[in-house]
PDB file of N, CA and C in Angstrom:
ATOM      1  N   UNK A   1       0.742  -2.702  -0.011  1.00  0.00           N
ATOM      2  CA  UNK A   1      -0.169  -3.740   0.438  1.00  0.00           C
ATOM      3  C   UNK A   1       0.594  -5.004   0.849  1.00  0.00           C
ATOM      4  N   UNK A   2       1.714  -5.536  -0.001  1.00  0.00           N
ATOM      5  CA  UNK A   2       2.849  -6.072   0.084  1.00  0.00           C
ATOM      6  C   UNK A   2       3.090  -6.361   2.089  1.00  0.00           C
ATOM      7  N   UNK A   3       3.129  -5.238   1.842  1.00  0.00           N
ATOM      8  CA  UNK A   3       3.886  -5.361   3.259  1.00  0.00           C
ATOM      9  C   UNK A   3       3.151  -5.771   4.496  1.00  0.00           C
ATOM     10  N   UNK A   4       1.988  -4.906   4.843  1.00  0.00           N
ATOM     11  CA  UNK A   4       1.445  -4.784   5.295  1.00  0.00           C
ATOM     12  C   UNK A   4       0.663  -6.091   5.576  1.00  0.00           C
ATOM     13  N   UNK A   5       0.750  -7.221   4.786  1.00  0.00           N
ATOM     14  CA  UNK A   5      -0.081  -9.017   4.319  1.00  0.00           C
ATOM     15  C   UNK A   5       1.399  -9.355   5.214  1.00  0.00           C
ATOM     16  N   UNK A   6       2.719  -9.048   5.189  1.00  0.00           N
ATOM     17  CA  UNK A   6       3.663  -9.621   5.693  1.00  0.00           C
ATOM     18  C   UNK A   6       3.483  -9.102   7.118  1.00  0.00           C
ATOM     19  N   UNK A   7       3.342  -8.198   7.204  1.00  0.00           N
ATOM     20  CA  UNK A   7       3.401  -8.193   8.843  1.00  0.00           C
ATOM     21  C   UNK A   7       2.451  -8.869   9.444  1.00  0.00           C
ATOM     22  N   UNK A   8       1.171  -8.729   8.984  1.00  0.00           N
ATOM     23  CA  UNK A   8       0.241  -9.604   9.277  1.00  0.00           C
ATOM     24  C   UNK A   8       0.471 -11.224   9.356  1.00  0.00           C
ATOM     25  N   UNK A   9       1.203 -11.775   8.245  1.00  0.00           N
ATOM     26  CA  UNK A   9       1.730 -13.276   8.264  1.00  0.00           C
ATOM     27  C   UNK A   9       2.943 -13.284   9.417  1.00  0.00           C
ATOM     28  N   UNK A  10       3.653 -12.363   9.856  1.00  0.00           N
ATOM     29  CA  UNK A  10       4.806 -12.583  10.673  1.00  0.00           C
ATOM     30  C   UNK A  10       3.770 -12.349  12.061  1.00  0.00           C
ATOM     31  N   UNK A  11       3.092 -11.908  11.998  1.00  0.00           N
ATOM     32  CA  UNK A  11       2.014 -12.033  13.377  1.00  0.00           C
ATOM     33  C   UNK A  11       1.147 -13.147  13.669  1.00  0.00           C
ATOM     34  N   UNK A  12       0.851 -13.482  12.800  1.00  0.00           N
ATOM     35  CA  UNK A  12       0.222 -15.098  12.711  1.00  0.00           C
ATOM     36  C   UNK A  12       0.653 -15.859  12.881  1.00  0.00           C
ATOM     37  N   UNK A  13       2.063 -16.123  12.708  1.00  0.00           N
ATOM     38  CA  UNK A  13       3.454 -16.965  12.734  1.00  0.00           C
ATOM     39  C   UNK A  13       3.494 -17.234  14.525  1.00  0.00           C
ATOM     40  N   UNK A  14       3.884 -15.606  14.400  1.00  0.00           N
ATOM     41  CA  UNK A  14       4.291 -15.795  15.895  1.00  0.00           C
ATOM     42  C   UNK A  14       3.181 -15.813  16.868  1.00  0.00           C
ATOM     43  N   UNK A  15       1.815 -15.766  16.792  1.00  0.00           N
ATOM     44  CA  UNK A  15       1.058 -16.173  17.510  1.00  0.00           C
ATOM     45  C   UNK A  15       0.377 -17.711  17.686  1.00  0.00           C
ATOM     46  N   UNK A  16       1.062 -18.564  16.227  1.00  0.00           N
ATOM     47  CA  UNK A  16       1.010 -19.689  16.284  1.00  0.00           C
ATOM     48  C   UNK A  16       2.192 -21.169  17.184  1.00  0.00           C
ATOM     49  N   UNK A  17       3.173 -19.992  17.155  1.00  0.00           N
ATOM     50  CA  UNK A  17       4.240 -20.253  17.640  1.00  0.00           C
ATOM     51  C   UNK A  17       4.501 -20.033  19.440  1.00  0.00           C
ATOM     52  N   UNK A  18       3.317 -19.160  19.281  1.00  0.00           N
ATOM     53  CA  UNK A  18       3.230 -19.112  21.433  1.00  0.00           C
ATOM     54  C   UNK A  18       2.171 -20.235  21.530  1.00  0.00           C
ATOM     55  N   UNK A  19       1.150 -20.073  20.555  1.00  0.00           N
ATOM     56  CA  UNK A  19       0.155 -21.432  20.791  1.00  0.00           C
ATOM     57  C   UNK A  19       0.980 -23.246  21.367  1.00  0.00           C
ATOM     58  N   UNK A  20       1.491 -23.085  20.306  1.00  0.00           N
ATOM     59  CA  UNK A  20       2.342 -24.449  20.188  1.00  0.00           C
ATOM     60  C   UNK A  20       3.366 -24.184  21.512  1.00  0.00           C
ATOM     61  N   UNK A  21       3.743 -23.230  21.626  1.00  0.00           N
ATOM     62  CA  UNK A  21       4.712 -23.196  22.860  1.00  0.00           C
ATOM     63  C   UNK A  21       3.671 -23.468  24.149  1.00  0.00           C
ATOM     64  N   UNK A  22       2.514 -22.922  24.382  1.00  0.00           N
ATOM     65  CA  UNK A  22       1.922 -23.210  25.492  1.00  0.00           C
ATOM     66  C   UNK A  22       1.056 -25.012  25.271  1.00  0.00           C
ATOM     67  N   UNK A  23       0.757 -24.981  24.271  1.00  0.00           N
ATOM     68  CA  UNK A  23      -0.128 -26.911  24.445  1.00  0.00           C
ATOM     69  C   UNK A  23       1.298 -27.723  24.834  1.00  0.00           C
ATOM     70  N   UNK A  24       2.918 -27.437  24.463  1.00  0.00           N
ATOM     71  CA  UNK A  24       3.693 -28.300  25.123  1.00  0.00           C
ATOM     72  C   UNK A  24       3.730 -28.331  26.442  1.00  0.00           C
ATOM     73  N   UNK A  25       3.858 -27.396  27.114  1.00  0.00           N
ATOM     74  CA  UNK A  25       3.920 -26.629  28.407  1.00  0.00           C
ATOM     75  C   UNK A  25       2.536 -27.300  29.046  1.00  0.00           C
ATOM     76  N   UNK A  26       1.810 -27.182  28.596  1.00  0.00           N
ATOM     77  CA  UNK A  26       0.464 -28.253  29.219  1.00  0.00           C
ATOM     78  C   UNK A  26       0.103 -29.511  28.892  1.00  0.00           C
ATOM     79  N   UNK A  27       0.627 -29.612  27.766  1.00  0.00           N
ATOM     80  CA  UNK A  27       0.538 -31.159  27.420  1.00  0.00           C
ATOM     81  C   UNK A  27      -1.051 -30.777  26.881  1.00  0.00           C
ATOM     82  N   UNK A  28      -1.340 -30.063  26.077  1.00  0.00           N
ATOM     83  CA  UNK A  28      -2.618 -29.832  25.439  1.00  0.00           C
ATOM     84  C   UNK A  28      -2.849 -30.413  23.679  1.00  0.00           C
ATOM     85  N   UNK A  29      -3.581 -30.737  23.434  1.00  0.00           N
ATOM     86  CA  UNK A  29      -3.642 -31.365  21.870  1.00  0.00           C
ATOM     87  C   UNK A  29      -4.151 -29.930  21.577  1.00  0.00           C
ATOM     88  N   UNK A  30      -5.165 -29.852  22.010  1.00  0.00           N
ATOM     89  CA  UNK A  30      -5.948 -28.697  21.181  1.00  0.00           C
ATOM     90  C   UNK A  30      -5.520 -27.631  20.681  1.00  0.00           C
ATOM     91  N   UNK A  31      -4.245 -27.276  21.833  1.00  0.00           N
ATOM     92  CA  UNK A  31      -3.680 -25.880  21.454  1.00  0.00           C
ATOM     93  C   UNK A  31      -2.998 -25.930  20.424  1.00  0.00           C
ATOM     94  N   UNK A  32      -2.173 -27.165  20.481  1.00  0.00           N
ATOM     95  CA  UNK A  32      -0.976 -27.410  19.390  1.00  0.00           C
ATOM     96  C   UNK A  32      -2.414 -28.033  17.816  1.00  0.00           C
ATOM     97  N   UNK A  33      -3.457 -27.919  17.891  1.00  0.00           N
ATOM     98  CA  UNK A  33      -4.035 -27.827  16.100  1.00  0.00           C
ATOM     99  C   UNK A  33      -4.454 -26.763  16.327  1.00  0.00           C
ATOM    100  N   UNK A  34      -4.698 -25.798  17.402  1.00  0.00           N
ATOM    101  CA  UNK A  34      -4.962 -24.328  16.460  1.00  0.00           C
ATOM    102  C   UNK A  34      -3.934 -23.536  16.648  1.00  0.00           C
ATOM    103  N   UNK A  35      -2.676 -23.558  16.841  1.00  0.00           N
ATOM    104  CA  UNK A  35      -0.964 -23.657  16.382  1.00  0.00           C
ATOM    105  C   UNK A  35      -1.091 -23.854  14.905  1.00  0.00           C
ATOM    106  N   UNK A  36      -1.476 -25.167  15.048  1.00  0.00           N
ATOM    107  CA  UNK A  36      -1.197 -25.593  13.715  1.00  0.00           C
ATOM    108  C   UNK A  36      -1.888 -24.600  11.968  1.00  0.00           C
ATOM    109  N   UNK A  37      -3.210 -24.943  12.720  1.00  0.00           N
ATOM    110  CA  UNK A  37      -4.211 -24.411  11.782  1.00  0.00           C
ATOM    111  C   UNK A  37      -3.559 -22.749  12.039  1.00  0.00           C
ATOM    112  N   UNK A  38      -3.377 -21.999  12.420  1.00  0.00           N
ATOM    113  CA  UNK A  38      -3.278 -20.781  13.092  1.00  0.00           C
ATOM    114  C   UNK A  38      -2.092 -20.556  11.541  1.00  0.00           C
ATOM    115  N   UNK A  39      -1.173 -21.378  11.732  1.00  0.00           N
ATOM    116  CA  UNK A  39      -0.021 -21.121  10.702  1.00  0.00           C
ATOM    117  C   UNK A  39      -0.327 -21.315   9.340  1.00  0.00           C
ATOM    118  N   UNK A  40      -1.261 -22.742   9.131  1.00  0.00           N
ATOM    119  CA  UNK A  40      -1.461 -22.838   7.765  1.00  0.00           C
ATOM    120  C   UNK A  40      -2.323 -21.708   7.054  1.00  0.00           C
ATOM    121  N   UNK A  41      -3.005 -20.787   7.897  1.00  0.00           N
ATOM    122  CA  UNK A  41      -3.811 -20.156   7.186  1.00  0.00           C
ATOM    123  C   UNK A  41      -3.089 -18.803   6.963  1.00  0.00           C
ATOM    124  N   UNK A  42      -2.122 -18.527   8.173  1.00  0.00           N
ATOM    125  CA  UNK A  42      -0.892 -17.894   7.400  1.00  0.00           C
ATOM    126  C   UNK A  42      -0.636 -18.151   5.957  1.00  0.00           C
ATOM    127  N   UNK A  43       0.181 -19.330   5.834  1.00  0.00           N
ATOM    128  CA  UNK A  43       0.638 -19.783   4.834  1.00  0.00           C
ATOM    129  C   UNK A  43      -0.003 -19.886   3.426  1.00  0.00           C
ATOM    130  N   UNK A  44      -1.812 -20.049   3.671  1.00  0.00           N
ATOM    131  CA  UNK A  44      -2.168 -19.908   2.642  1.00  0.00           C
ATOM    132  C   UNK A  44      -2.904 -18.962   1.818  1.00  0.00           C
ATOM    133  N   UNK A  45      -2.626 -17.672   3.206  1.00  0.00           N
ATOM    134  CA  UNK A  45      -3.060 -16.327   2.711  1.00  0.00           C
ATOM    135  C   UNK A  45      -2.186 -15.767   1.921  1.00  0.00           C
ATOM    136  N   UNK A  46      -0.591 -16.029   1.701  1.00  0.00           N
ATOM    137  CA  UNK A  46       0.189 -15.379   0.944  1.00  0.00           C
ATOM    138  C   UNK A  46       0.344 -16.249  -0.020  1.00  0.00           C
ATOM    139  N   UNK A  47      -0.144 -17.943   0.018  1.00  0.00           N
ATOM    140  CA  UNK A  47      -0.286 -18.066  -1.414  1.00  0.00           C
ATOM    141  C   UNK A  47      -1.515 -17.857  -2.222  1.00  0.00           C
ATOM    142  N   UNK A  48      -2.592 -17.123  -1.366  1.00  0.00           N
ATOM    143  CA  UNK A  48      -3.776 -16.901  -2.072  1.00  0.00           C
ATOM    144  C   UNK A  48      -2.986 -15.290  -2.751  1.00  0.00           C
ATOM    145  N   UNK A  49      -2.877 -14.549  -1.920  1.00  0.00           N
ATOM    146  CA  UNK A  49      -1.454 -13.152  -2.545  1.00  0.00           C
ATOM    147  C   UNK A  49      -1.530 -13.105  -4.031  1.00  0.00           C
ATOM    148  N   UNK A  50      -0.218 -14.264  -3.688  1.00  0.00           N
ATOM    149  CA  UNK A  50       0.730 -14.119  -4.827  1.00  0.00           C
ATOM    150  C   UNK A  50      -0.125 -14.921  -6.155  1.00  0.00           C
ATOM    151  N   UNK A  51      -1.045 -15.833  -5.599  1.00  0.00           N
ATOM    152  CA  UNK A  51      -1.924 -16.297  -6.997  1.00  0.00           C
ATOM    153  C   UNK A  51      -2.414 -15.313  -7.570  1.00  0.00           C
ATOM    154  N   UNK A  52      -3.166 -14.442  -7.076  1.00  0.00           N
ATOM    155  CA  UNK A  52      -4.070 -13.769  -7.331  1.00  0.00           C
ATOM    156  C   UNK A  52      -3.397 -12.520  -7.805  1.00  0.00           C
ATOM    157  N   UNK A  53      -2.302 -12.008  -7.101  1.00  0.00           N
ATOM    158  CA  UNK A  53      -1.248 -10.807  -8.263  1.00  0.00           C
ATOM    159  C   UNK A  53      -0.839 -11.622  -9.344  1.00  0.00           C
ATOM    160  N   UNK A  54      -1.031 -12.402  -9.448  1.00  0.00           N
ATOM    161  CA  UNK A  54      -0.439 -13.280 -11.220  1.00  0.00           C
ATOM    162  C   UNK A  54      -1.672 -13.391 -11.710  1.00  0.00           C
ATOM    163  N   UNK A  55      -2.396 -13.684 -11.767  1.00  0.00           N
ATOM    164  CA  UNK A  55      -3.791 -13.394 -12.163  1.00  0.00           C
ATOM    165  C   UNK A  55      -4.241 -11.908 -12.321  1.00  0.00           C
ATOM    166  N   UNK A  56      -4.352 -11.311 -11.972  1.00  0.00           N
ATOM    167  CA  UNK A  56      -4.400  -9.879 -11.917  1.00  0.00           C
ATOM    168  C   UNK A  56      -3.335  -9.259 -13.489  1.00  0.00           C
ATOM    169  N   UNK A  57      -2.239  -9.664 -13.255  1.00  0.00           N
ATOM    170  CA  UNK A  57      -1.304  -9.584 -13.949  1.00  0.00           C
ATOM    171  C   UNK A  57      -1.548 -10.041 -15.207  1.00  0.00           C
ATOM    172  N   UNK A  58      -1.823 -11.070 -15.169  1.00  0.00           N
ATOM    173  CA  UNK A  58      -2.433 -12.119 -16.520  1.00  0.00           C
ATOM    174  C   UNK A  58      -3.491 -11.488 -16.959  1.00  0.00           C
ATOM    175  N   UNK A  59      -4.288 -10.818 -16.280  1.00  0.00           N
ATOM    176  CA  UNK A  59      -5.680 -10.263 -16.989  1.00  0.00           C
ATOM    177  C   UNK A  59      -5.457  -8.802 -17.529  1.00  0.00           C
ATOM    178  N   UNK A  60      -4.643  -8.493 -17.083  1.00  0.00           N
ATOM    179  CA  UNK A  60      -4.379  -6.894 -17.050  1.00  0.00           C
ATOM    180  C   UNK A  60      -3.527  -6.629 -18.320  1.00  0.00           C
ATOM    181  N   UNK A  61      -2.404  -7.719 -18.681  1.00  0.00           N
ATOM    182  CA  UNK A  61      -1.927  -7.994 -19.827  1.00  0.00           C
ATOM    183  C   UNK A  61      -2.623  -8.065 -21.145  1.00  0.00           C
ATOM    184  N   UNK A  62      -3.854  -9.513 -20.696  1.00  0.00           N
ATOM    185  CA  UNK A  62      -4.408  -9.504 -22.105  1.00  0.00           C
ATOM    186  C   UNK A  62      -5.153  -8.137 -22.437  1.00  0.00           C
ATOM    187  N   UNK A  63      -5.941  -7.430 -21.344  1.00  0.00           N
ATOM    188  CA  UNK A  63      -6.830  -6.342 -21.921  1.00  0.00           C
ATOM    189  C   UNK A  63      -5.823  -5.676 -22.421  1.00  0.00           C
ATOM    190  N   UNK A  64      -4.219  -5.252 -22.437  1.00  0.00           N
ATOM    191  CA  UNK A  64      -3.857  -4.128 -22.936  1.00  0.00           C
ATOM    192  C   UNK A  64      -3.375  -4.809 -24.198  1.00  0.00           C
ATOM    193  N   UNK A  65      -3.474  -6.323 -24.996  1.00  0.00           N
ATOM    194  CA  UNK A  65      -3.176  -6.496 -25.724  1.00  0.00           C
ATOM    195  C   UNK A  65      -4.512  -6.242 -26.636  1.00  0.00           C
ATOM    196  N   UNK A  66      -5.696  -6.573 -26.394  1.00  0.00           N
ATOM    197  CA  UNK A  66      -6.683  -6.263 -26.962  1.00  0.00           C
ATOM    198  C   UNK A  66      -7.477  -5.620 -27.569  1.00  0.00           C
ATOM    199  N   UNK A  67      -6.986  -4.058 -26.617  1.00  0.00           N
ATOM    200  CA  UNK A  67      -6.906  -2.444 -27.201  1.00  0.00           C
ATOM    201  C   UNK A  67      -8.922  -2.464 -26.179  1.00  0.00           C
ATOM    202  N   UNK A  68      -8.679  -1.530 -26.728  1.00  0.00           N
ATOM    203  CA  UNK A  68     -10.241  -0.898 -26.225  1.00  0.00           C
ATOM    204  C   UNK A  68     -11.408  -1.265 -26.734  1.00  0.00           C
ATOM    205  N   UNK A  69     -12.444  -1.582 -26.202  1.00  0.00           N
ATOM    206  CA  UNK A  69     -14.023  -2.205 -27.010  1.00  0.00           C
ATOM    207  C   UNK A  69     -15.080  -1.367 -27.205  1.00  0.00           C
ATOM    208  N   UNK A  70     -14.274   0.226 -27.574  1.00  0.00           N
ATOM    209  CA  UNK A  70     -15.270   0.662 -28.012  1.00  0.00           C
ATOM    210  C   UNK A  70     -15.329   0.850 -29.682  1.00  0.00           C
TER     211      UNK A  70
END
């Protein structure tokens, strides 16, 4: 799954990165904030990721410290 969130973020990257390459090229604002925005949501899909496998992790821990509720 790992991976597969990375290729996806290295595609987002680089489609934020032609954005921003074309609003210079035109002298566009607009293009260069959804460049912008385009990347941050990159950025904050792999830290939503990695929160959420530590969490996962954290929960998955305590139940096996807990033993079973039946």
């Amino acid at each position: 799954m790992l991976i597969a969130i990375l290729i996806f973020d290295v595609a987002l990257v680089a489609w934020s990165l032609h954005l921003m390459q074309e609003a210079f090229d035109n002298k566009e604002f607009s293009l260069m904030l959804a460049g912008t925005l385009v990347a941050m949501s990159a950025a904050a899909m792999l830290v939503v990721y990695f929160l959420m496998g530590s969490y996962v992790g954290y929960l998955t821990q305590m139940a096996q410290s807990i033993g079973p509720l039946y």
